[in-house]
N, C-alpha and C. Protein backbone atom coordinates (compact mmCIF):
# COMPACT_ATOMS: atom_id res chain seq x y z
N UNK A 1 -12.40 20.23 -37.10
CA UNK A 1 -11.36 19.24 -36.92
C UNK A 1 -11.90 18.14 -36.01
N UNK A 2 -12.19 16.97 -36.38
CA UNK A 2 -12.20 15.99 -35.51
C UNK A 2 -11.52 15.42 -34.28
N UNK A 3 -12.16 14.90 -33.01
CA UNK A 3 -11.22 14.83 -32.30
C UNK A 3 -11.07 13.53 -31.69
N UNK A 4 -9.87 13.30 -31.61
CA UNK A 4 -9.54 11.77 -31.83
C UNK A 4 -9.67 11.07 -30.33
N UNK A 5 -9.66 10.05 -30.29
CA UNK A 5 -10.26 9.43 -29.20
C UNK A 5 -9.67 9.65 -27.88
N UNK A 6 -8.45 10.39 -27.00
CA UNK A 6 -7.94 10.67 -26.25
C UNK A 6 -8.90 12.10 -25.84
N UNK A 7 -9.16 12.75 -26.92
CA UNK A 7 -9.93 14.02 -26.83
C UNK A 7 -11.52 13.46 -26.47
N UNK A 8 -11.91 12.63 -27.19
CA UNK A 8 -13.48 12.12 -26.35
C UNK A 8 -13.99 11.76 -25.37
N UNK A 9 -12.86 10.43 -24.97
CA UNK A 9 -12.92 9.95 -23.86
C UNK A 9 -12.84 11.37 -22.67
N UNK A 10 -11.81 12.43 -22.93
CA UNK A 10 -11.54 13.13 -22.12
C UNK A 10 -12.61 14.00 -21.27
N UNK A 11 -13.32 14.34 -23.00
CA UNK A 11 -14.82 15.36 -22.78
C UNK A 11 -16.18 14.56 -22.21
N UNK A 12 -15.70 13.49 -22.13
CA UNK A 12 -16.99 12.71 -21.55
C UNK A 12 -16.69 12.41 -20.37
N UNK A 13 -15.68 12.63 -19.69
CA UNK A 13 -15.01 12.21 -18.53
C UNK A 13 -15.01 10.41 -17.92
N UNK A 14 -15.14 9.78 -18.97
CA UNK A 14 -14.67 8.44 -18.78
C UNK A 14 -13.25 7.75 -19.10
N UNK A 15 -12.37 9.24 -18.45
CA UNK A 15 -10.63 8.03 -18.81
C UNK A 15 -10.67 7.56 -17.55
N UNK A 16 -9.06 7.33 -17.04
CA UNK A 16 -8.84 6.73 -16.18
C UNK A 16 -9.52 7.23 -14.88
N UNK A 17 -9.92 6.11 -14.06
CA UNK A 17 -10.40 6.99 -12.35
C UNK A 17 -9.51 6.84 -12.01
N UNK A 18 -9.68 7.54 -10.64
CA UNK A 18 -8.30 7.85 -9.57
C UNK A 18 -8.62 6.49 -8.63
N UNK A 19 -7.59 5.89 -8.18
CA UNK A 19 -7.81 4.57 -6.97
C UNK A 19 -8.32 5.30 -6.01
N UNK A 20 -9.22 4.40 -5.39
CA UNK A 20 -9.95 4.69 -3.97
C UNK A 20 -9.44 3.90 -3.37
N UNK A 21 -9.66 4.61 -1.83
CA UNK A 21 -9.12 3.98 -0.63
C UNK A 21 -9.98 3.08 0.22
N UNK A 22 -9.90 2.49 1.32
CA UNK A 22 -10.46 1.82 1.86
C UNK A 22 -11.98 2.19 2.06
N UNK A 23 -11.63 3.43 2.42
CA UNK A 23 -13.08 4.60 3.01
C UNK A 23 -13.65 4.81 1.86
N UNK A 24 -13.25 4.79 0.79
CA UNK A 24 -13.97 5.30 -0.50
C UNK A 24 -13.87 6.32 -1.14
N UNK A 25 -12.67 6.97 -0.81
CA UNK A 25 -12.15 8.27 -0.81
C UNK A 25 -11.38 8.11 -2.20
N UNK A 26 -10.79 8.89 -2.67
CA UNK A 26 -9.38 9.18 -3.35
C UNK A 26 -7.83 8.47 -2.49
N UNK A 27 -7.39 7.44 -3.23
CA UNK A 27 -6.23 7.19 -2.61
C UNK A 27 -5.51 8.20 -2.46
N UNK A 28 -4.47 8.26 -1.51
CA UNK A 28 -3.35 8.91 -0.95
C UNK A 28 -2.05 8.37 -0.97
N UNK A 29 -1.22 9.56 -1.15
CA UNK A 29 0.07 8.52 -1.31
C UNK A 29 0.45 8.06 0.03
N UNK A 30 1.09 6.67 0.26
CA UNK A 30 1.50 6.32 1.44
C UNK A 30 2.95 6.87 1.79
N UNK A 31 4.41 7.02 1.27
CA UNK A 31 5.30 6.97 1.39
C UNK A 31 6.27 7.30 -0.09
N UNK A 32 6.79 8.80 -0.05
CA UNK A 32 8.01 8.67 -1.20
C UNK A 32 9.54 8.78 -0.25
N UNK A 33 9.71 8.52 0.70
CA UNK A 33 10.95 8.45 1.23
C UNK A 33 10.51 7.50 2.60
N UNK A 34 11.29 6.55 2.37
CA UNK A 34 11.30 5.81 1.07
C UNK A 34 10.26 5.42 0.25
N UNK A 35 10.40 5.73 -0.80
CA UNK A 35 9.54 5.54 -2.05
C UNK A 35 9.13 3.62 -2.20
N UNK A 36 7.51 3.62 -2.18
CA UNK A 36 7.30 2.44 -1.95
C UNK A 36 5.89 2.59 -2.95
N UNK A 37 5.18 1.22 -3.16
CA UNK A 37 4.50 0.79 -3.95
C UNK A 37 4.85 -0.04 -4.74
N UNK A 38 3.72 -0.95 -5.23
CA UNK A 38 4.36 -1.96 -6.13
C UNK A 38 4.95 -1.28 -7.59
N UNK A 39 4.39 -0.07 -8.19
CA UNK A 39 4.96 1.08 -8.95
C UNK A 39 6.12 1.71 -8.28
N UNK A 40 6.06 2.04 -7.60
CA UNK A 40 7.13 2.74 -6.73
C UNK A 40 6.64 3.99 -7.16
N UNK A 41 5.69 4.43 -6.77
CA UNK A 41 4.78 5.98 -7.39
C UNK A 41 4.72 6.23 -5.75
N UNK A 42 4.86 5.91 -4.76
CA UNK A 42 4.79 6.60 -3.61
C UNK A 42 3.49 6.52 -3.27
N UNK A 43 2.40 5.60 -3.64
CA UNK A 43 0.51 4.79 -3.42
C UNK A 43 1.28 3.67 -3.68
N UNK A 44 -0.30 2.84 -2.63
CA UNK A 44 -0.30 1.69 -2.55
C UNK A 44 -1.12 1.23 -4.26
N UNK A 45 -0.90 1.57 -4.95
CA UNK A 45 -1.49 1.30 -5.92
C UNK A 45 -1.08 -0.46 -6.27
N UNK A 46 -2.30 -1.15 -7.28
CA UNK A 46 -2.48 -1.96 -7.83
C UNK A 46 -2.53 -2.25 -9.07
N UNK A 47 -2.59 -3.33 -9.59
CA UNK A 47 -2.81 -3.90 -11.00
C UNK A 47 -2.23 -5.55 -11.16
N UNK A 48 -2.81 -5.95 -12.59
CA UNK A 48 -3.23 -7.28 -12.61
C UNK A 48 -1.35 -8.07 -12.25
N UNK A 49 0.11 -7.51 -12.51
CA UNK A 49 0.59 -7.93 -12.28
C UNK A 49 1.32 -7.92 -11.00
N UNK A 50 0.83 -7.24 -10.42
CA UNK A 50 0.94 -6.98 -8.26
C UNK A 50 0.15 -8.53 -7.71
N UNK A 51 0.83 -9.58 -7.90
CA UNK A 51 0.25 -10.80 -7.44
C UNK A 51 0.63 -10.68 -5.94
N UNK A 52 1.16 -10.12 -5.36
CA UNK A 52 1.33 -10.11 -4.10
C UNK A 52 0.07 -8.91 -3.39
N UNK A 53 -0.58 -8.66 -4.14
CA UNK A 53 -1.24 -7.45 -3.54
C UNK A 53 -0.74 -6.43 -2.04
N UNK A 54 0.07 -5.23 -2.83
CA UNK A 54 0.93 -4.54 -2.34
C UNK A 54 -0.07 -3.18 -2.14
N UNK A 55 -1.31 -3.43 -0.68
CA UNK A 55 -2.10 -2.37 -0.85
C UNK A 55 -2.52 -1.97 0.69
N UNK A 56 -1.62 -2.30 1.59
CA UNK A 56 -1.80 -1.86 2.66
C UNK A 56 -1.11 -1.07 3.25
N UNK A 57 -0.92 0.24 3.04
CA UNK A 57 -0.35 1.35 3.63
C UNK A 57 0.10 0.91 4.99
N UNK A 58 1.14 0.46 5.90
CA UNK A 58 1.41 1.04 6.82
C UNK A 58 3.02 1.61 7.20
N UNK A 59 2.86 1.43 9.25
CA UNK A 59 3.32 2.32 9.40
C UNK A 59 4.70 1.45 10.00
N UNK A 60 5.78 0.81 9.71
CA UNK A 60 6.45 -0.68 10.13
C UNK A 60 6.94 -0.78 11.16
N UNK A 61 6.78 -1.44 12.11
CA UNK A 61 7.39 -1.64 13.93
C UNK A 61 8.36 -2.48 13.75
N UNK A 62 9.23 -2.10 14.77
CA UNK A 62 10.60 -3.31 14.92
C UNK A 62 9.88 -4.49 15.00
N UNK A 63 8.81 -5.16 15.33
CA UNK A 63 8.04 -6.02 15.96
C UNK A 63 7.55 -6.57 14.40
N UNK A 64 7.04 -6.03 13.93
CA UNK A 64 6.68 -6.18 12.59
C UNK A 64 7.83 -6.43 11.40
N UNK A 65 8.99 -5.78 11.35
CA UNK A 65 10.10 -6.09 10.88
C UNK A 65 10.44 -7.35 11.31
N UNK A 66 10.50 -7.87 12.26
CA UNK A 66 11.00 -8.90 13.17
C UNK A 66 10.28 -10.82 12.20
N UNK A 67 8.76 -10.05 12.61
CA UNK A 67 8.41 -10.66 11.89
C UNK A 67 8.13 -11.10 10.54
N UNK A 68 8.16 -10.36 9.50
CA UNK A 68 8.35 -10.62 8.19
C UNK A 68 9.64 -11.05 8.05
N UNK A 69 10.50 -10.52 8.66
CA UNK A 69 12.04 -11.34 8.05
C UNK A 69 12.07 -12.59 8.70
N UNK A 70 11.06 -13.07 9.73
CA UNK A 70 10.97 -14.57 10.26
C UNK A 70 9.95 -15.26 9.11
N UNK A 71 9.07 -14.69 7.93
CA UNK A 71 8.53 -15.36 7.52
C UNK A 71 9.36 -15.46 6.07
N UNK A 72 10.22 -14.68 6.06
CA UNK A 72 10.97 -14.97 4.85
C UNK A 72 11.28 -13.76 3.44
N UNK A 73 10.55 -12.57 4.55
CA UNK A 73 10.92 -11.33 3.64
C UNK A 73 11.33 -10.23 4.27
N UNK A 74 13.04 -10.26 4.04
CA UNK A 74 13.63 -9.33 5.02
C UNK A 74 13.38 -7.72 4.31
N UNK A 75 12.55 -6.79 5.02
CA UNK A 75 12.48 -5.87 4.77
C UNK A 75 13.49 -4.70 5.14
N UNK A 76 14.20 -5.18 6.55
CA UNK A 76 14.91 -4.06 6.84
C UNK A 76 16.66 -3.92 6.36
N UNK A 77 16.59 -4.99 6.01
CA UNK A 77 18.19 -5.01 5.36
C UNK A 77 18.52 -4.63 3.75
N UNK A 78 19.14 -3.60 3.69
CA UNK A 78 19.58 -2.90 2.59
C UNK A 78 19.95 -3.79 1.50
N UNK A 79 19.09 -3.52 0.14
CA UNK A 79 19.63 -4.35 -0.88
C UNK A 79 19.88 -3.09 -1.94
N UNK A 80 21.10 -2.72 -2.21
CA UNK A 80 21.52 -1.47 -3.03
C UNK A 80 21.20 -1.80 -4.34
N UNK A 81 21.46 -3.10 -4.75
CA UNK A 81 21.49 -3.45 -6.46
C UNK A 81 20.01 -3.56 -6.62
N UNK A 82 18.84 -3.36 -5.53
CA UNK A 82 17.52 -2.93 -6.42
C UNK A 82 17.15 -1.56 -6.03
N UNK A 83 17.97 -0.98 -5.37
CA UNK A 83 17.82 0.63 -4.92
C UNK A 83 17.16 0.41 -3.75
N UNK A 84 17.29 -0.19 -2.94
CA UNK A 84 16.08 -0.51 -1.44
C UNK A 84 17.26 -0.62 -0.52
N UNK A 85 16.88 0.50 0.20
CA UNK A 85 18.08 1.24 1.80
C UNK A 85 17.31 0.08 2.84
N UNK A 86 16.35 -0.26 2.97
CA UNK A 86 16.03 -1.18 4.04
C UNK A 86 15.32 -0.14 4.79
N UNK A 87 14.28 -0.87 5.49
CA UNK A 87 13.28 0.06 6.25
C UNK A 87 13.54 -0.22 7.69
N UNK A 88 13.29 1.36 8.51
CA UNK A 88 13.58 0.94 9.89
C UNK A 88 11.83 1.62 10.36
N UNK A 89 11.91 1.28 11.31
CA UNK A 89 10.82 1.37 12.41
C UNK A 89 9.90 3.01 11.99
N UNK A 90 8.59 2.84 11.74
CA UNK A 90 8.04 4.63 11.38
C UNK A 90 8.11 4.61 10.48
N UNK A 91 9.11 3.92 9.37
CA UNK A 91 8.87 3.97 7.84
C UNK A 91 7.60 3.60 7.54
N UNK A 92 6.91 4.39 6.76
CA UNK A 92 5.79 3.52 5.65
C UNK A 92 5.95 2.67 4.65
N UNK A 93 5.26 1.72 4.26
CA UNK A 93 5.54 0.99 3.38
C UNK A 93 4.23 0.10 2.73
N UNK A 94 4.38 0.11 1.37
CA UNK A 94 2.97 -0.47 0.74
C UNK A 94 3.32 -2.11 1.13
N UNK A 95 2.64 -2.79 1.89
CA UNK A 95 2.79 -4.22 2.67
C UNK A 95 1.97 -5.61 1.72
N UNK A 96 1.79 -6.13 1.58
CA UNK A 96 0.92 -7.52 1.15
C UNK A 96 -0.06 -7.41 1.89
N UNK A 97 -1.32 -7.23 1.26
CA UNK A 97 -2.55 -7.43 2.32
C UNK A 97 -2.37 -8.90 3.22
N UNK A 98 -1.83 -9.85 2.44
CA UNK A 98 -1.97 -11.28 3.30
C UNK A 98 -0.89 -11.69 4.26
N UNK A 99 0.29 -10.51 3.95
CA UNK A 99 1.11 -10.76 5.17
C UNK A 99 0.71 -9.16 6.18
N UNK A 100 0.07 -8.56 6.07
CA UNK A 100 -0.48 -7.95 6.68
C UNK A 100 -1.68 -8.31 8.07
N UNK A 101 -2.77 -9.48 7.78
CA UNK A 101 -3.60 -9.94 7.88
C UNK A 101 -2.88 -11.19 8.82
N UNK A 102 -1.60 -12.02 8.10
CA UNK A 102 -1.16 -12.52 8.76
C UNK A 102 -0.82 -12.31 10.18
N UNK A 103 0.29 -10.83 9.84
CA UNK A 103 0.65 -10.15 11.04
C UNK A 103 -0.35 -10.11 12.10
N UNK A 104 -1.45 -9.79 12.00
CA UNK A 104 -2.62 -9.44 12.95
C UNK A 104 -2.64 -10.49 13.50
N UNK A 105 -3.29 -11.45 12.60
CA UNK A 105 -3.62 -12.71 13.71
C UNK A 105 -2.68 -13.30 14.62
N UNK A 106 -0.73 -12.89 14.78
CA UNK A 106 -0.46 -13.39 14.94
C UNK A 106 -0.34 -11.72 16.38
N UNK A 107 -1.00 -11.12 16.46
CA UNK A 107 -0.52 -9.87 17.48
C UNK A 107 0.27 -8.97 16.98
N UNK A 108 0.83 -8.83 15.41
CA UNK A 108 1.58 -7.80 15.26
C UNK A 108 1.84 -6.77 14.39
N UNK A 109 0.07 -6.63 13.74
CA UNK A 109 0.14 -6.14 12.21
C UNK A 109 0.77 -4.77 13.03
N UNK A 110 1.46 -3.77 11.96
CA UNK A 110 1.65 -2.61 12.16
C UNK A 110 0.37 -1.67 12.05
N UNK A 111 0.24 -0.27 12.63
CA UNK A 111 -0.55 0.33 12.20
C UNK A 111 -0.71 0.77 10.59
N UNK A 112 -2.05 1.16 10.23
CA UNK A 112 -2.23 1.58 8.94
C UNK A 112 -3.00 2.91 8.52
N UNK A 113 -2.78 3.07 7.74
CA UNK A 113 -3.22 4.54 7.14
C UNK A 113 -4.19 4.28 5.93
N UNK A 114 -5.43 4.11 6.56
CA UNK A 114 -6.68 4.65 5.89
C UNK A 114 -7.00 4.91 4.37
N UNK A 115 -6.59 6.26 4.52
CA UNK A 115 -6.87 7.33 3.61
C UNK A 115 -5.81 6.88 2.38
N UNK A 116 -4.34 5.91 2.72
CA UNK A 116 -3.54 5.59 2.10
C UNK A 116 -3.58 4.07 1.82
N UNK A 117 -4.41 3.26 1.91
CA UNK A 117 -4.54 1.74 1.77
C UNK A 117 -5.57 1.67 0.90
N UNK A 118 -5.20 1.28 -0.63
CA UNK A 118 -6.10 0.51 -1.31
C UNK A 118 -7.24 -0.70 -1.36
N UNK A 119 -8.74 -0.14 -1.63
CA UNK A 119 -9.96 -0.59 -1.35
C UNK A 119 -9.54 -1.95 -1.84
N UNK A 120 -8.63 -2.72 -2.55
CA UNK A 120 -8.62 -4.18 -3.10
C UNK A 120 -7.71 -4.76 -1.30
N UNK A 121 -7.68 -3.87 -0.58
CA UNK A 121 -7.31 -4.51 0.30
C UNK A 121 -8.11 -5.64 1.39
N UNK A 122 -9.41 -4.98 0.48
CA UNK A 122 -10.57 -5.38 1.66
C UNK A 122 -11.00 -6.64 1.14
N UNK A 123 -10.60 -6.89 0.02
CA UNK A 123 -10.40 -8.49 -0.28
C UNK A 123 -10.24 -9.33 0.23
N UNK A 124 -8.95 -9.35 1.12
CA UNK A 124 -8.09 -10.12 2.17
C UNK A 124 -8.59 -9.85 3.89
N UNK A 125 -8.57 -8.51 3.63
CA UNK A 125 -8.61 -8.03 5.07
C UNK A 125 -10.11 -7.35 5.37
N UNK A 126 -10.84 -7.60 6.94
CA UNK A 126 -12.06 -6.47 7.01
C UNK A 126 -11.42 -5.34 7.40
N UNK A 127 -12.73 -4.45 6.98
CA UNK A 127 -12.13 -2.99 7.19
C UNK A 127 -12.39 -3.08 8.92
N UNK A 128 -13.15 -3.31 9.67
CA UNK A 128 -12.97 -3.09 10.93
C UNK A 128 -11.42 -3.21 11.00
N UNK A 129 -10.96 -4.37 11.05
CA UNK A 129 -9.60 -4.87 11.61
C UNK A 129 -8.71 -4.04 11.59
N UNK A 130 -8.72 -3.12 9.95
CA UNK A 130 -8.21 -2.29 9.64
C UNK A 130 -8.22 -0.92 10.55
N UNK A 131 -9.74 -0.79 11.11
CA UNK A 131 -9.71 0.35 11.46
C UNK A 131 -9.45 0.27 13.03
N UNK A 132 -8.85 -0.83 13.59
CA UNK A 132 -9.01 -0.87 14.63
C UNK A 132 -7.07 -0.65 14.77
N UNK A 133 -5.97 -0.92 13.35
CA UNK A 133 -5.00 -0.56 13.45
C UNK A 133 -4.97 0.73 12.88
N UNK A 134 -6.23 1.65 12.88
CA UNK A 134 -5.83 2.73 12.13
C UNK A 134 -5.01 4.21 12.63
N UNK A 135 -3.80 4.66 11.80
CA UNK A 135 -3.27 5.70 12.48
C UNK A 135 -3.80 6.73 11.70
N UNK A 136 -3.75 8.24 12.20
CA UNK A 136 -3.89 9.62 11.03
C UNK A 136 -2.74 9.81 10.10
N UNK A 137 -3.50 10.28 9.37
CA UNK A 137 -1.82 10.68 8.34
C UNK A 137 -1.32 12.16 9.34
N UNK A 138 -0.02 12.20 9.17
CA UNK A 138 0.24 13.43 9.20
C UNK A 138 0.04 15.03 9.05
């Protein structure tokens, strides 16, 4: 019996890879309560229509809340009609590498999680910077 191309790809081990993380690792999920990602798969995962690049795992400070809703994206206030309770302080959340990056320069990126921040982050951001907000996972 022939085997059709889902079966080849499979035996050759060229389907899909798993996302890597900053470190080069296997991504990690950042957060399913609340459930975040530009998928909402609970990873900072990516793809070509994530124009905001939604790949920086962190960890969100009142300070950091403070500031994104001063730049024009209120994160902590509850919007029910897209299912989003609003994030408070310790929540994780998959962030914009460039308002991430922003945050920093301005004194207030939140910490981030490594093992949970997608390698397209390093696009925007160096990994030092990164690792200099870096927390452990749990």
């Amino acid at each position: 019996m022939p085997l059709d191309d889902t079966s080849r790809r499979r035996g050759r081990g060229d389907g899909p890879q798993p996302a890597r993380n900053v470190l080069g690792g296997t991504l990690l999920p950042c957060s399913v309560a609340p459930l975040t990602g530009f998928f909402r798969d609970g990873c900072c995962n990516t793809g070509p229509h994530d124009l905001g690049l939604h790949v920086v795992c962190a960890q969100v400070t009142t300070e950091f809340l403070a500031f994104s809703k001063a730049r024009g994206n209120d994160l902590s206030t509850p919007r029910p009609e897209y299912g989003f309770a609003g994030l408070n302080p310790g929540d994780r959340w998959c962030l914009c590498a460039a308002r991430w990056e922003e945050a920093r320069l301005a004194g207030l990126a939140p910490p981030v999680l490594l093992e949970a921040t997608h390698e397209a982050a390093l696009a925007v951001v160096e990994l030092s910077h990164l690792k200099d907000h870096a927390v452990d996972a749990p």
